[in-house]
N, C-alpha and C. Protein backbone atom coordinates (compact mmCIF):
# COMPACT_ATOMS: atom_id res chain seq x y z
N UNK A 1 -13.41 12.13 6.88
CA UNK A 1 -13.48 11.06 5.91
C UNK A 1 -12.31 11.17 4.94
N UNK A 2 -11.37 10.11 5.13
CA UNK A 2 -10.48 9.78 3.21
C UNK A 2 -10.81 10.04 2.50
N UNK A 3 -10.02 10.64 1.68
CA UNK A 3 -10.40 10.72 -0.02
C UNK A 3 -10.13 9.80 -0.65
N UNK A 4 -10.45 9.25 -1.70
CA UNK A 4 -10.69 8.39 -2.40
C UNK A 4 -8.78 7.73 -2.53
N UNK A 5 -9.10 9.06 -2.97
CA UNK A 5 -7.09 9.22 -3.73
C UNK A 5 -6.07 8.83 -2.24
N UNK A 6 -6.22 9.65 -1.09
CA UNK A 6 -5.65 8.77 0.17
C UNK A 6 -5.58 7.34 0.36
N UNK A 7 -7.21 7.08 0.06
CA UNK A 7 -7.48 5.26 0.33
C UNK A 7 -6.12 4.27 -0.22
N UNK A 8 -6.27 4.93 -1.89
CA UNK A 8 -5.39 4.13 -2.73
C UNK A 8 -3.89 4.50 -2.43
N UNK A 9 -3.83 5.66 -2.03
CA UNK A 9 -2.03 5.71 -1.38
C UNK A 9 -1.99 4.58 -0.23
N UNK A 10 -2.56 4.60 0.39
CA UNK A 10 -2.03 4.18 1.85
C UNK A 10 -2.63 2.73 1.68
N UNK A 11 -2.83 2.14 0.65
CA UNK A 11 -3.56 0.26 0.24
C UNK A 11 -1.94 0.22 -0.49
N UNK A 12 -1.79 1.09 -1.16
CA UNK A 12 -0.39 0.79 -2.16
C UNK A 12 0.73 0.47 -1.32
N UNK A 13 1.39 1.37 -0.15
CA UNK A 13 1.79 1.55 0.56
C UNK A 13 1.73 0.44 1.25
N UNK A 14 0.70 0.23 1.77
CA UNK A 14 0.29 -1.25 2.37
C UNK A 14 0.87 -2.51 1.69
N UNK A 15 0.75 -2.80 0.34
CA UNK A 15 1.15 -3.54 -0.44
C UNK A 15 2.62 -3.55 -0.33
N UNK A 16 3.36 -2.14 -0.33
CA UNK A 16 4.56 -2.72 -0.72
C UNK A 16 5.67 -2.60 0.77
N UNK A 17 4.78 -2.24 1.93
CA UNK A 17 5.74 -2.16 3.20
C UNK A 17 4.86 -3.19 4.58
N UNK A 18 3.89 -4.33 4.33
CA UNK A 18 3.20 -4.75 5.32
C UNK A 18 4.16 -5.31 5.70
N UNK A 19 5.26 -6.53 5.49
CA UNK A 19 5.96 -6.91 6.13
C UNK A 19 6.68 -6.33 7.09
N UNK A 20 6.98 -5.39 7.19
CA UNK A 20 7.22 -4.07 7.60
C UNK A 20 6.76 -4.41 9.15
N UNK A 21 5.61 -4.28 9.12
CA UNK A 21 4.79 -3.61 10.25
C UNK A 21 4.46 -5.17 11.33
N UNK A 22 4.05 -4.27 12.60
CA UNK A 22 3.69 -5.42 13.28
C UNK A 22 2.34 -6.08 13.09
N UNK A 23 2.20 -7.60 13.66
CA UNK A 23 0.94 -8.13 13.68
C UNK A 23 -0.34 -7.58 14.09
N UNK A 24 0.07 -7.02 15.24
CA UNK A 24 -1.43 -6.19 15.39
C UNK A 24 -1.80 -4.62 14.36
N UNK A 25 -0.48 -4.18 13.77
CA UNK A 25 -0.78 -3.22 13.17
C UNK A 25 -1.18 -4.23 11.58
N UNK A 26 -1.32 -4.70 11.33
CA UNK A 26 -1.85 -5.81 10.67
C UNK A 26 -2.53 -5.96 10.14
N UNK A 27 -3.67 -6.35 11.36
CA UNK A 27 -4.92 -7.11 11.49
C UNK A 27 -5.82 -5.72 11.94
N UNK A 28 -5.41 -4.58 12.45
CA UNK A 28 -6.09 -3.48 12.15
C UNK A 28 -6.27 -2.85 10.94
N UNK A 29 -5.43 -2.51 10.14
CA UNK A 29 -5.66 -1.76 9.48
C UNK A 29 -6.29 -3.06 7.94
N UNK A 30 -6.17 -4.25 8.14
CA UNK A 30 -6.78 -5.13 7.19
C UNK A 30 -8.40 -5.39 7.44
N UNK A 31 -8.61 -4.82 9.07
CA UNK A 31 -10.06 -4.98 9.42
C UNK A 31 -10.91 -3.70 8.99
N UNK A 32 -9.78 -2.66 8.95
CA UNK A 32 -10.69 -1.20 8.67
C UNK A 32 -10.51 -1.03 7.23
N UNK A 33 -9.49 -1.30 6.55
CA UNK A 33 -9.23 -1.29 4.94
C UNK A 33 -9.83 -2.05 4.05
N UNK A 34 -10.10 -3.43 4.21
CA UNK A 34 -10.32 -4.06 3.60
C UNK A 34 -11.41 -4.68 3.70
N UNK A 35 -11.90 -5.20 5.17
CA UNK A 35 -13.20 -5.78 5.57
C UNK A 35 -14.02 -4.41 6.28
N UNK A 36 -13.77 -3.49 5.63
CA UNK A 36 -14.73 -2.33 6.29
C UNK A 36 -15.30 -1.96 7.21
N UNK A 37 -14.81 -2.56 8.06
CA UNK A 37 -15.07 -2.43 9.94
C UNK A 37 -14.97 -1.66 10.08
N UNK A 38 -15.89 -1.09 10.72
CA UNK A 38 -15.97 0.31 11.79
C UNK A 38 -14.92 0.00 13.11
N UNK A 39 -14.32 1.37 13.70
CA UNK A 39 -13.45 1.61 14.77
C UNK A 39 -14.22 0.67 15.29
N UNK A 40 -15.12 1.12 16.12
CA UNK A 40 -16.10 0.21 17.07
C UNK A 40 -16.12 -1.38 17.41
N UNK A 41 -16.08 -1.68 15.32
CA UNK A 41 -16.48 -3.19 15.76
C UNK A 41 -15.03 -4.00 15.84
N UNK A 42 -13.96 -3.15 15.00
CA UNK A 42 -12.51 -3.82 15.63
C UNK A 42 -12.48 -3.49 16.81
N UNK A 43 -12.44 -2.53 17.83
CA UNK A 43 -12.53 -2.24 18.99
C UNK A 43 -12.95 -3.58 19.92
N UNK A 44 -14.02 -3.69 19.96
CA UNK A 44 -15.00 -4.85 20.43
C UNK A 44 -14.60 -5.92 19.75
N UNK A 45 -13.46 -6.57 18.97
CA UNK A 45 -13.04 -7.66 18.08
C UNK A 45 -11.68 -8.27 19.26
N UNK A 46 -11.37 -6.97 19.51
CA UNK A 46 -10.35 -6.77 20.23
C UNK A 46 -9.89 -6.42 21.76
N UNK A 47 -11.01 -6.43 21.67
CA UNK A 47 -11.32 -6.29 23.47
C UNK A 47 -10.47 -4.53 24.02
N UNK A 48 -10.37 -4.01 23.35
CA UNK A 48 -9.52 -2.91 23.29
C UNK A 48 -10.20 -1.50 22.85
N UNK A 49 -10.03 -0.42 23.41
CA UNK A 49 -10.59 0.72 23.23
C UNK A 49 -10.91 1.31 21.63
N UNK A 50 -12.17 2.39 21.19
CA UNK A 50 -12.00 2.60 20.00
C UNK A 50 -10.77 3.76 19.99
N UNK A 51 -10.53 4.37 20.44
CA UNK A 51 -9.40 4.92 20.97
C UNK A 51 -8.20 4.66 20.75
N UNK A 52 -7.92 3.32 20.68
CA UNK A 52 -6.47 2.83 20.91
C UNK A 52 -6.74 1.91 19.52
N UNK A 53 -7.76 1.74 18.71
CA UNK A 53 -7.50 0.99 17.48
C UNK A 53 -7.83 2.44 16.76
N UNK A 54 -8.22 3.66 16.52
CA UNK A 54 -7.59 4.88 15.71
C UNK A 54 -6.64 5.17 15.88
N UNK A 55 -5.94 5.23 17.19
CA UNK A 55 -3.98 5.57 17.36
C UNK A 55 -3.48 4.64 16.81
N UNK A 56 -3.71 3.64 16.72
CA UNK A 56 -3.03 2.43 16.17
C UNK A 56 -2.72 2.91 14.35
N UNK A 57 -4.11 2.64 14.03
CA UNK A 57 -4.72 2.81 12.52
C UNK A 57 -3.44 4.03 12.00
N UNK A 58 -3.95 5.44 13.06
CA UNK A 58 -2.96 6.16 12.16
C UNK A 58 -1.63 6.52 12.28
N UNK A 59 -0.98 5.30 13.82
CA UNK A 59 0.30 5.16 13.90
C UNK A 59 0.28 4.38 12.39
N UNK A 60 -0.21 3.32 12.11
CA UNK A 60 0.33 2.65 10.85
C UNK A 60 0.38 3.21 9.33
N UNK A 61 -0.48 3.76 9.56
CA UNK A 61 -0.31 4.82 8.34
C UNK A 61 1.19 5.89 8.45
N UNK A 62 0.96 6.20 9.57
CA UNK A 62 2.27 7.04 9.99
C UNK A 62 3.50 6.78 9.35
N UNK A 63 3.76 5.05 9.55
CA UNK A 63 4.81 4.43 9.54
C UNK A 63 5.20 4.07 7.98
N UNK A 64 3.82 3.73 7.09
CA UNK A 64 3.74 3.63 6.05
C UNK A 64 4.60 4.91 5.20
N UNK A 65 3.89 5.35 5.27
CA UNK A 65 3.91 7.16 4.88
C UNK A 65 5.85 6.73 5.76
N UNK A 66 6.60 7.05 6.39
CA UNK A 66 7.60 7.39 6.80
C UNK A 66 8.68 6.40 5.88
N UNK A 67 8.20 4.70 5.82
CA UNK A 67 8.85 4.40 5.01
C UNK A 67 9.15 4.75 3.32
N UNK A 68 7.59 4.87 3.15
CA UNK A 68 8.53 5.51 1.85
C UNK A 68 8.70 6.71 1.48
N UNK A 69 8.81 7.49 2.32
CA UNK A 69 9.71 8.62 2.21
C UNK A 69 11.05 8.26 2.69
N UNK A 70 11.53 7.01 3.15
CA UNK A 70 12.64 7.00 3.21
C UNK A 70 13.34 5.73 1.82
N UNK A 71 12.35 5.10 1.76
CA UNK A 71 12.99 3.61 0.83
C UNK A 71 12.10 3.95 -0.76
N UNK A 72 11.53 4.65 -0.68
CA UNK A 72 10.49 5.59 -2.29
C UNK A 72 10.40 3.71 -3.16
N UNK A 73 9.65 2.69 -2.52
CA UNK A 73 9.85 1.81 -3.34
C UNK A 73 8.25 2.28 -4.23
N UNK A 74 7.65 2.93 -3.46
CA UNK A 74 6.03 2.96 -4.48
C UNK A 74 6.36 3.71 -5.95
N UNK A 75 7.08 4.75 -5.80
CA UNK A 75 7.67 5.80 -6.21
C UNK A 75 8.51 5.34 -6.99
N UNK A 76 9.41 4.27 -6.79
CA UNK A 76 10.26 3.89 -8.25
C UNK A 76 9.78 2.91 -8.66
N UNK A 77 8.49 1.81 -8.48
CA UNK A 77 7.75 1.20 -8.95
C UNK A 77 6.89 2.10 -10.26
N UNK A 78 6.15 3.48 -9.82
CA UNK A 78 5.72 4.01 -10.82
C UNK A 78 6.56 4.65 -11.95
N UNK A 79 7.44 5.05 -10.95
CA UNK A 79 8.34 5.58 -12.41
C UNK A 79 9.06 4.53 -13.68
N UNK A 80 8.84 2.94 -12.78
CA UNK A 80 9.11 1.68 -14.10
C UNK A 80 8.10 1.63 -15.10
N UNK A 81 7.00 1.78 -14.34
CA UNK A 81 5.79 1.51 -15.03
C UNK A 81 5.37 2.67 -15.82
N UNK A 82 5.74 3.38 -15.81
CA UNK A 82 6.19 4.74 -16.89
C UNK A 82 6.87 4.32 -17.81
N UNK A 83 7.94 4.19 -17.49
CA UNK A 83 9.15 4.08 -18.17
C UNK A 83 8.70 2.59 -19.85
N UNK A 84 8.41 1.37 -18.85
CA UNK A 84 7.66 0.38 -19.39
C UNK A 84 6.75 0.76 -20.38
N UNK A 85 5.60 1.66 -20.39
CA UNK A 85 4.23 1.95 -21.02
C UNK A 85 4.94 2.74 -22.11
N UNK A 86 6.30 3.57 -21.88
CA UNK A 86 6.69 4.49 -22.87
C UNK A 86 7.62 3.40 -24.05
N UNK A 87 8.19 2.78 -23.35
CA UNK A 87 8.72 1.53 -24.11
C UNK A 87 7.94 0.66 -25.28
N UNK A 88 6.94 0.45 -24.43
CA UNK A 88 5.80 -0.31 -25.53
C UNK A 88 5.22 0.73 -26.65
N UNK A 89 4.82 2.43 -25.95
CA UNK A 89 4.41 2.85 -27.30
C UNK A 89 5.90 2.65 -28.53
N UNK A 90 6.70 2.61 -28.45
CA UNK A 90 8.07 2.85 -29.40
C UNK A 90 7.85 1.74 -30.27
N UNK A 91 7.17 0.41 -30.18
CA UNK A 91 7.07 -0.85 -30.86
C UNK A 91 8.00 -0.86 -31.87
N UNK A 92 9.57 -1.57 -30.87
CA UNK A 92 10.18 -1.69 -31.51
C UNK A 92 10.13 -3.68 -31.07
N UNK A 93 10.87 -4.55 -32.06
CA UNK A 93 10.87 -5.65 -31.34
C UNK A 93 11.62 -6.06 -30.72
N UNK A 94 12.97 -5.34 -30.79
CA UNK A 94 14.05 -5.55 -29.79
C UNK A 94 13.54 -5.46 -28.19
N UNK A 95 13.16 -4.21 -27.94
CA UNK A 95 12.32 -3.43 -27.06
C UNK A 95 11.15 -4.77 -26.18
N UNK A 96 10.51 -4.70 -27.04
CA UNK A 96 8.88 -5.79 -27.23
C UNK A 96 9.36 -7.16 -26.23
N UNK A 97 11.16 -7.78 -26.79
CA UNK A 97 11.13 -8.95 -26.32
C UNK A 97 11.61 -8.85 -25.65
N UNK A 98 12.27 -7.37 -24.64
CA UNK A 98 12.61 -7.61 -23.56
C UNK A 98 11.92 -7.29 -22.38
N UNK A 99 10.70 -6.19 -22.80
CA UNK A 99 9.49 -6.11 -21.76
C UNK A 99 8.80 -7.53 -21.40
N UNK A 100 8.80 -8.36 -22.63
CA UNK A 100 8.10 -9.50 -21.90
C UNK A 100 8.83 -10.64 -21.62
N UNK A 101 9.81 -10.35 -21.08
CA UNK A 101 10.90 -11.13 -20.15
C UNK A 101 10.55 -10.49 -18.58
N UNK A 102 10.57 -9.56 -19.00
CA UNK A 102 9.78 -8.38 -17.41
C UNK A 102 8.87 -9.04 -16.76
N UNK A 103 8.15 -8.66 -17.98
CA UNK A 103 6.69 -8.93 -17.26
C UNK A 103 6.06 -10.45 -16.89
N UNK A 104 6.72 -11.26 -17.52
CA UNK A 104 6.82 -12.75 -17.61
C UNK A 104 7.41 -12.83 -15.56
N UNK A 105 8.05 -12.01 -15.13
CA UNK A 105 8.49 -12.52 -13.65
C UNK A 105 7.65 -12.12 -12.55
């Protein structure tokens, strides 16, 4: 079983590399992530082994996980959003009116 903390890596991940991936790696891992399908019932969705939709599942994770260790976009997303939150405690208004030019896009 995932840990909680895995789930949310590999949904984030998801978020910022699905284009990425192929259609069927897709519609698997959106059937087991999100609509909570059991192997089984994507299996049987799919006319395809439960077997071959877990290789699938954790080829895509695989791939996830590989991109951003190579392109770190999750990774310099958090470090903005650091960076951002430390900005706002400073309440300066110079500061103030250019975070919400940011965040405004």
């Amino acid at each position: 079983m995932e840990t909680i903390d895995k789930i949310i890596r590999i949904n984030a991940l998801y978020d910022k590399y699905r284009e990425l991936l192929t259609d069927k790696q897709k519609e698997y891992f959106e059937a087991f992530y999100f609509e909570n399908m059991s192997l089984h019932e994507i299996a049987e969705n799919y006319n395809v082994s439960r077997n071959a939709v877990y290789s699938q599942l954790n080829l895509t994770v695989d791939t996830l996980e590989k991109y951003e260790a190579k392109l770190h976009l999750k990774e310099k997303d958090e470090k903005l959003s650091n960076l951002f939150d430390k900005l706002k405690e400073l309440n300066l208004k110079e500061v103030d009116d250019i975070l919400k030019t940011y965040e405004e896009e």
